[in-house]
Protein backbone atom coordinates (compact mmCIF):
# COMPACT_ATOMS: atom_id res chain seq x y z
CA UNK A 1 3.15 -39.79 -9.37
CA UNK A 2 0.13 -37.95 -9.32
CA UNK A 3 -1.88 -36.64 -12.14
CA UNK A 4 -2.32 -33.58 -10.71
CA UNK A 5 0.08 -31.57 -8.57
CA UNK A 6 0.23 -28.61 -7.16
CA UNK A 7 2.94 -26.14 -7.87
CA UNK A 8 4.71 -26.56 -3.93
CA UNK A 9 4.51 -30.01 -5.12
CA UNK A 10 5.75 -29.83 -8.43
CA UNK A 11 8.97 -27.40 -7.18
CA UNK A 12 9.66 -30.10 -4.93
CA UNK A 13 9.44 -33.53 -7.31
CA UNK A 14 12.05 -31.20 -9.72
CA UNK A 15 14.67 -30.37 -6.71
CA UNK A 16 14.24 -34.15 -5.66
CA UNK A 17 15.49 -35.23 -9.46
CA UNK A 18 11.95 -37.05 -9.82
CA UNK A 19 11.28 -34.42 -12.85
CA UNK A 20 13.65 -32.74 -15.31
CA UNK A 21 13.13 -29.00 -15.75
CA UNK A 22 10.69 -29.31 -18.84
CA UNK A 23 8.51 -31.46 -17.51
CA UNK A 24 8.33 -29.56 -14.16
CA UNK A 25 8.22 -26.51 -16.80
CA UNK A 26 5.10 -27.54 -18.69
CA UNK A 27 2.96 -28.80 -15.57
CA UNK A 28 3.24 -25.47 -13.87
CA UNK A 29 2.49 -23.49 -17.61
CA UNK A 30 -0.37 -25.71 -18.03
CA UNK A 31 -1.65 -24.75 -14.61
CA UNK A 32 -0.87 -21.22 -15.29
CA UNK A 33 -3.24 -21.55 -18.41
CA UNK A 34 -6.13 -23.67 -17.19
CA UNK A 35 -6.37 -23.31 -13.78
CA UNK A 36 -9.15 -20.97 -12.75
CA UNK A 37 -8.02 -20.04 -9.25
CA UNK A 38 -5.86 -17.07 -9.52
CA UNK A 39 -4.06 -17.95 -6.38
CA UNK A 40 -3.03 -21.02 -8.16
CA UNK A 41 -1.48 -19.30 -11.00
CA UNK A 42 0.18 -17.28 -8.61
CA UNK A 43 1.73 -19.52 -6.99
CA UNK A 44 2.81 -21.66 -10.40
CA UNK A 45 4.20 -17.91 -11.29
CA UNK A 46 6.39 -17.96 -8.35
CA UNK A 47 7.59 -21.94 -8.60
CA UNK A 48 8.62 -21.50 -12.19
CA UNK A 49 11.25 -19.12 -10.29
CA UNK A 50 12.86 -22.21 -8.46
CA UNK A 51 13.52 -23.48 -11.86
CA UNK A 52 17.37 -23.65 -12.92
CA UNK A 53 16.38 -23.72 -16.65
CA UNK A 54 14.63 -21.16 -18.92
CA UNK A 55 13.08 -20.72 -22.59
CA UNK A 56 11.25 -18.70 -24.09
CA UNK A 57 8.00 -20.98 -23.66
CA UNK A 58 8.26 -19.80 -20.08
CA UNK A 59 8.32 -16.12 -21.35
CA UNK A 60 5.68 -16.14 -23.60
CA UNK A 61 3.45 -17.33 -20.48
CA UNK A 62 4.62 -14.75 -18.32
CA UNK A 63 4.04 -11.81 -20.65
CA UNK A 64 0.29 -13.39 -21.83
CA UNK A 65 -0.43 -13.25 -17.73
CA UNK A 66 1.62 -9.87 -17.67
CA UNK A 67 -0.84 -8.16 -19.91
CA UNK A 68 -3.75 -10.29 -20.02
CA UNK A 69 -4.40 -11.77 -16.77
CA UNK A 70 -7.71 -10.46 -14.79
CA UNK A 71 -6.19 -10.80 -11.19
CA UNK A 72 -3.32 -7.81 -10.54
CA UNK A 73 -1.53 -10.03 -7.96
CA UNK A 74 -0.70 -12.70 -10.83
CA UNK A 75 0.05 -9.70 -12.95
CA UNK A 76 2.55 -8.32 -10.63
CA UNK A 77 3.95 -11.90 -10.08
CA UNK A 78 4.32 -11.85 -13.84
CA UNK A 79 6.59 -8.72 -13.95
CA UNK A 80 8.99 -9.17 -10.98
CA UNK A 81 9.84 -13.18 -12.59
CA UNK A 82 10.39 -11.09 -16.09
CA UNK A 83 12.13 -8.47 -14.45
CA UNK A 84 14.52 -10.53 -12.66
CA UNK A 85 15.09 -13.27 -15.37
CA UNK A 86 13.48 -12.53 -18.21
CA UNK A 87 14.36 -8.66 -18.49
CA UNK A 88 16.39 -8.77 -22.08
CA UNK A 89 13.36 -10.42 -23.37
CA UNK A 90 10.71 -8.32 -21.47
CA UNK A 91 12.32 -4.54 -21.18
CA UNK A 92 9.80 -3.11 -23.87
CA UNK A 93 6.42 -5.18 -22.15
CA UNK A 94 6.94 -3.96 -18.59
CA UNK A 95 7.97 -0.06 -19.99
CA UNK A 96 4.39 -0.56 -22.02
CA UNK A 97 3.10 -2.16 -18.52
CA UNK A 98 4.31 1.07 -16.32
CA UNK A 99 2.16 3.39 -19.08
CA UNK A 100 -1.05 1.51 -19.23
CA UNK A 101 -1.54 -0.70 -16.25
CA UNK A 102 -3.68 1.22 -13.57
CA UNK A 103 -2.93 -1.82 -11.03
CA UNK A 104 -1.25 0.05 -7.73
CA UNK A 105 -0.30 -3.39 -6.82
CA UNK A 106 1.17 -4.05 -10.33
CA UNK A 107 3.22 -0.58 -10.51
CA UNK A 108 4.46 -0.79 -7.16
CA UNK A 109 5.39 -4.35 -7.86
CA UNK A 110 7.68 -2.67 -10.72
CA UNK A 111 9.18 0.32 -8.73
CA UNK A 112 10.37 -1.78 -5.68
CA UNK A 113 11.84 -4.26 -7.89
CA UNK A 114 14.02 -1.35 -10.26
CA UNK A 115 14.82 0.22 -6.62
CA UNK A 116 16.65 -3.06 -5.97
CA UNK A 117 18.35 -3.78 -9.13
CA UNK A 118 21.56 -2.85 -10.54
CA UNK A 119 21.19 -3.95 -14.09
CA UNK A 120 22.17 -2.19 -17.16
CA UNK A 121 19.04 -2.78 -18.86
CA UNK A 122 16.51 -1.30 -15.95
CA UNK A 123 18.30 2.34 -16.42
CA UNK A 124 15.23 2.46 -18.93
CA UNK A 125 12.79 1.29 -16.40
CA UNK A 126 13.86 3.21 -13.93
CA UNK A 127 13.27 6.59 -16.06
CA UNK A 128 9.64 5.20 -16.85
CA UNK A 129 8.79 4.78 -12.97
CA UNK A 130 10.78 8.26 -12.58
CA UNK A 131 8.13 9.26 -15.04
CA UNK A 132 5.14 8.01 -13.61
CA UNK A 133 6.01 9.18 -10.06
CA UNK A 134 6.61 12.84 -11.30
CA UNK A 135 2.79 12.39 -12.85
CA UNK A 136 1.25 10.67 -9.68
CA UNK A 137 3.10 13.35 -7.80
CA UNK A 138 2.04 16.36 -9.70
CA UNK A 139 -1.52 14.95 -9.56
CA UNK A 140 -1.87 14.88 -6.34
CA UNK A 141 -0.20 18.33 -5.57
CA UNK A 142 3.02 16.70 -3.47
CA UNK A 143 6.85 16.22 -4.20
CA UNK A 144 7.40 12.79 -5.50
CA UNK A 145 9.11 11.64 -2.25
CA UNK A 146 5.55 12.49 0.01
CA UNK A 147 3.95 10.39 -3.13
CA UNK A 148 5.25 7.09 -2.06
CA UNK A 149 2.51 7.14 0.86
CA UNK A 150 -0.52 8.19 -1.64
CA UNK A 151 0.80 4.94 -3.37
CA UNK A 152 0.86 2.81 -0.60
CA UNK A 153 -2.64 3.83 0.12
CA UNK A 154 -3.75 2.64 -3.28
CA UNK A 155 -2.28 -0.57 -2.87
CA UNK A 156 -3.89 -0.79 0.60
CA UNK A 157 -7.37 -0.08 -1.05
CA UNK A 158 -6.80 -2.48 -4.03
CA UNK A 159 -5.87 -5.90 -1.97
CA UNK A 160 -9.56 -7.41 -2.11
CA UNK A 161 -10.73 -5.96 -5.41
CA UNK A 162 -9.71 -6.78 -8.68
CA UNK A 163 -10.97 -3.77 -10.79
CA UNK A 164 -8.75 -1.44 -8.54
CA UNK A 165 -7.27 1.26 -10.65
CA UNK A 166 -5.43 3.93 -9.25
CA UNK A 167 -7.58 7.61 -9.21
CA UNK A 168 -4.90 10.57 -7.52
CA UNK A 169 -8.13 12.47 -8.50
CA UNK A 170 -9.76 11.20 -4.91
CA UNK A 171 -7.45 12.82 -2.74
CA UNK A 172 -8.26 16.16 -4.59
CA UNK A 173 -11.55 15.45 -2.98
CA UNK A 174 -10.18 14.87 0.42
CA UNK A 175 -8.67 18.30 0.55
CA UNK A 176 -12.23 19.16 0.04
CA UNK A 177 -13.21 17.56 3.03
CA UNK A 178 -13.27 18.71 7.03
CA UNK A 179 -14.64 17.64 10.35
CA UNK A 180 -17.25 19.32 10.91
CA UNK A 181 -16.90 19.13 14.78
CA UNK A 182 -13.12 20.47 15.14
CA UNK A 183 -12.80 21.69 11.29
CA UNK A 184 -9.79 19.81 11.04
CA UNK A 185 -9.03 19.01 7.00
CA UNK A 186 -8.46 15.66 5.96
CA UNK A 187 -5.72 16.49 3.65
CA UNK A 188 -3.87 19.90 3.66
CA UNK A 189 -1.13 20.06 1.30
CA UNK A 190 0.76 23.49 1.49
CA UNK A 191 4.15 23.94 -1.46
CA UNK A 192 3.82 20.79 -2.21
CA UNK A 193 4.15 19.04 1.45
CA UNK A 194 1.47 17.62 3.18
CA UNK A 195 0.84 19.59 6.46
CA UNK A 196 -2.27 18.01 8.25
CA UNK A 197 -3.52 14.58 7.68
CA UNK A 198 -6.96 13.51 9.34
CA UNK A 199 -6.53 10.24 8.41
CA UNK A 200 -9.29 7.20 9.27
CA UNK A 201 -8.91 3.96 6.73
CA UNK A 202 -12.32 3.42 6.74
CA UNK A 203 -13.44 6.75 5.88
CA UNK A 204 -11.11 7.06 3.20
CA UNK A 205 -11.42 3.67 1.77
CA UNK A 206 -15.41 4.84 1.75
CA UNK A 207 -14.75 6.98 -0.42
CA UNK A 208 -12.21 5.59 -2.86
CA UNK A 209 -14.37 2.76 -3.67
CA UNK A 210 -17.60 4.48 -4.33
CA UNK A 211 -16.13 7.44 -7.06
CA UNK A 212 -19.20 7.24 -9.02
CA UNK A 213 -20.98 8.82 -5.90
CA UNK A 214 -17.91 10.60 -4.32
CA UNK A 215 -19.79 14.27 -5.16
CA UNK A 216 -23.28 13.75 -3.18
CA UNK A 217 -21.15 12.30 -0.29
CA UNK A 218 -18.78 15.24 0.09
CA UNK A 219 -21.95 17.31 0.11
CA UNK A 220 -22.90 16.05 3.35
CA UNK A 221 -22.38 18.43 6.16
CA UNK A 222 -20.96 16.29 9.11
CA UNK A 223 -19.28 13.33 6.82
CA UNK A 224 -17.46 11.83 9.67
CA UNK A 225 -20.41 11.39 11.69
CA UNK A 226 -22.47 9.72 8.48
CA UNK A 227 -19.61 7.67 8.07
CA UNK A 228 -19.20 6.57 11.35
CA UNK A 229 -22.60 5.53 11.70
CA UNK A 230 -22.71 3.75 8.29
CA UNK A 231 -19.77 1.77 9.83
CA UNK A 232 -21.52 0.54 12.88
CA UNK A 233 -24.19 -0.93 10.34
CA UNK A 234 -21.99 -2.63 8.06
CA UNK A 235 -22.49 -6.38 7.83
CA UNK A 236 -19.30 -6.91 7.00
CA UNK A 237 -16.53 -6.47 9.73
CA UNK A 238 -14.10 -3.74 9.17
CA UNK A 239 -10.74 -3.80 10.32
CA UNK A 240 -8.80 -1.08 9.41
CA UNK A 241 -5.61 -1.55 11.51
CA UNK A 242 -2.86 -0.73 8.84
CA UNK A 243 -1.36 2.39 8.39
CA UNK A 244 1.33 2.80 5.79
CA UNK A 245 4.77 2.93 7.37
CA UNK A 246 5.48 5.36 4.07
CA UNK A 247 3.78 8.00 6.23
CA UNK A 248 6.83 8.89 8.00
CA UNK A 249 7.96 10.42 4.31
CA UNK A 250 5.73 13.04 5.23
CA UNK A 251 8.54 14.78 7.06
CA UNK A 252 6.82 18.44 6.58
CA UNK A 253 3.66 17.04 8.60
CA UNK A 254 2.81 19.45 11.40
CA UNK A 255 -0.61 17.94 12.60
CA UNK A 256 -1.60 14.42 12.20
CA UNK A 257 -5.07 12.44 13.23
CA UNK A 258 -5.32 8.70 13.69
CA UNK A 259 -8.72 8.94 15.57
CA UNK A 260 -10.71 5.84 15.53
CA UNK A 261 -8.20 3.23 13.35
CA UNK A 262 -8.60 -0.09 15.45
CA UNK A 263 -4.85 0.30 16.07
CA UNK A 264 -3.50 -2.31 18.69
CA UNK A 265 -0.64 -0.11 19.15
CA UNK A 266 1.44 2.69 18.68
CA UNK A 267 3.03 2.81 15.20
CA UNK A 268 6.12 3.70 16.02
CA UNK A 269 7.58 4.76 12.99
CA UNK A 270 5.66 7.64 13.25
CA UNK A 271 8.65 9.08 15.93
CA UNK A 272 10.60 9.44 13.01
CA UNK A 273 8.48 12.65 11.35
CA UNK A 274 10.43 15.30 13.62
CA UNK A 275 7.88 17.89 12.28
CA UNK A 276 4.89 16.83 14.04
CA UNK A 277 3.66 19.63 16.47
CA UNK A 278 0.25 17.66 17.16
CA UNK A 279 -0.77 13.86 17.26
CA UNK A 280 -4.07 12.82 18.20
CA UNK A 281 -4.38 8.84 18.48
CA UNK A 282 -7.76 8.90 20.85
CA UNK A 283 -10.23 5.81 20.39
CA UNK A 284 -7.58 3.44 19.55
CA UNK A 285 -6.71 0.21 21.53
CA UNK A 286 -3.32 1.53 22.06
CA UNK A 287 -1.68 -0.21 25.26
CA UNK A 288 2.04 1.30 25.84
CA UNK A 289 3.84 4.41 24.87
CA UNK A 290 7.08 3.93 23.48
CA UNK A 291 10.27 6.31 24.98
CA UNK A 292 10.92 6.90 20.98
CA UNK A 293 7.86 8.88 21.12
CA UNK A 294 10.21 11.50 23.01
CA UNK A 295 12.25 12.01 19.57
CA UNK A 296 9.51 14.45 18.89
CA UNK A 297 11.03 17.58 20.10
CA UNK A 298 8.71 19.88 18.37
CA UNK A 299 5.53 18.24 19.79
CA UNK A 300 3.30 20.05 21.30
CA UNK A 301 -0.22 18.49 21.53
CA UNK A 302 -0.46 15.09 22.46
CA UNK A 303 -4.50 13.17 22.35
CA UNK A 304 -4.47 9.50 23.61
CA UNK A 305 -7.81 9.25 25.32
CA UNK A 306 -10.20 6.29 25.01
CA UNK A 307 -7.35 3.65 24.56
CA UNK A 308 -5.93 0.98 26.73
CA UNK A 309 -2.70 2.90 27.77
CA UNK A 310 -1.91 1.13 31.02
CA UNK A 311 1.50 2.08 32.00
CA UNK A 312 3.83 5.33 31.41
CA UNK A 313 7.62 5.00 31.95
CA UNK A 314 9.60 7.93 34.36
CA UNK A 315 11.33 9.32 30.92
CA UNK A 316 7.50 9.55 29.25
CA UNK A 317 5.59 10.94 32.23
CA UNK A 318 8.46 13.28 32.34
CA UNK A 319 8.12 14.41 28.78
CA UNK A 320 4.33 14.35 28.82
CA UNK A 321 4.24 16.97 31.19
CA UNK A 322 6.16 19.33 28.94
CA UNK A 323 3.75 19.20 26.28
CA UNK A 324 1.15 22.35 26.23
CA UNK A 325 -1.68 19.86 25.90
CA UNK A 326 -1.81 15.46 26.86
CA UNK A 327 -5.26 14.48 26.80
CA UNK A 328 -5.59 10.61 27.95
């Protein structure tokens, strides 16, 4: 056998009956605590799952990586493996995890897993992450429900960085912020429901990862033009295709702009936010129209123009004429 194996590897040599559990144990632990590739560790985080056996050797790694380790995607491995096997032993590290770790990737890690359990022990939990959504919520002006996409946005923004800490304080500055060519807000929150959302990943991600400079930005008259052109002349290549299916919890949304996203095509789930009155998906490489899109009875303005669109069924054409405005 090799000397060194990786985790796959190891997983593998213990179902095969070529290692007994504490051996397999202790050569994914030791690559937990040596190895300095934090996909690695990861990944040994994950095979110590396919384990039968457990001890509390195995625990006292977890929670060390829990609330030590650098990389938030090992941390959140961490907490779902405590959470689901480890949880009699853990319940008072991930309650001190959900107050202090400022990981979006970590605390969403948490919430999913309590919204899919049904043990005794995570009623506790699930009054902490009650907790902290009431906070993010109130933070950022919206009912908790409407949250859930402000969330997914942080974990969006937080995949390639490692210091990511979640700051609700940015979107107060998006409410700050319009375009200066249509003055269409990015962010409009009215009792607590979002209302309009000019939404375009790059810009926002711009300005999430740059807080320390966030003020002399938002004092720039025509942001969205800056911004654009700062794009163009970025080395790296941006490719900000994802939009959070969450958004369709934003089911008080009346006006909602997608403008310039890279999208390959239409995100469908957004037929399920019966509010919407206008949708503006211009400069996209959008190809087809779904018939869904005619769930949207209280549409009224529909922008698809600069896209790919290159056929319309009889049911869409026919609904697309009864809207007050179709620009394509």
């Amino acid at each position: 056998m090799k000397d060194s194996l990786i985790p796959e590897e190891i997983v593998s040599n213990y179902l095969n009956g070529r290692l007994n559990f504490t051996l397999a144990a202790d050569l994914l632990i030791s690559i937990i605590e040596k190895s300095d590739n934090p996909e690695m560790r990861k990944k040994s985080i994950l095979a110590l799952e396919k384990l039968e056996g457990r001890n509390e050797k195995i625990f006292n790694v977890l929670e060390n990586c829990l609330l030590s380790d650098e990389h938030d995607f090992v941390r959140s491995a961490a907490a779902k493996l405590i959470g689901h096997t480890y949880l009699k032993y853990g319940l008072k590290t991930l309650l001190w995890v959900i107050q202090h770790d400022k990981s979006p990737i970590v605390i969403q890690s948490i919430i999913n897993m309590a919204e899919n359990e049904t043990n005794y022990h995570f009623k506790s939990i699930t009054r902490a992450i009650s907790n902290w959504i009431e906070d993010f919520s109130a933070h950022i002006g919206v009912v908790p429900r409407e949250s859930k996409f402000f969330l997914d946005l942080e974990v969006f923004f937080a995949q390639d960085k490692n210091d990511y800490q979640i700051t609700p304080l940015t979107f107060t500055y998006y409410k700050k912020i319009s375009c200066i060519k249509d003055d269409n807000p990015w962010l409009l929150i009215y009792n607590q429901h979002v209302e309009t959302l000019y939404f375009n990943y790059f810009n926002w991600y711009f300005l999430k990862i740059n807080q320390d400079i966030i003020d002399s930005f938002i004092e720039i008259r025509d942001l969205d033009t800056f911004l654009d052109l700062y794009k163009k002349f970025e080395l790296r290549k941006f490719n900000g295709s994802t939009i959070p299916k969450s958004l369709m919890y934003l089911n008080s949304l009346k006006k909602l702009i997608l403008k310039r996203n890279n999208l390959g095509k239409f995100p469908e789930f957004l037929t399920h936010i019966g509010s919407l009155q206008e949708l503006d998906l211009s400069y996209n490489f959008i190809r087809e129209i779904p018939d869904s899109l005619t769930n949207l009875k209280n549409l009224k303005i529909l922008k698809l123009n600069n896209n790919k669109i290159q056929k319309v069924s009889k049911r869409m054409k026919s609904f697309l004429s009864s809207l007050q405005i179709f620009d394509n």
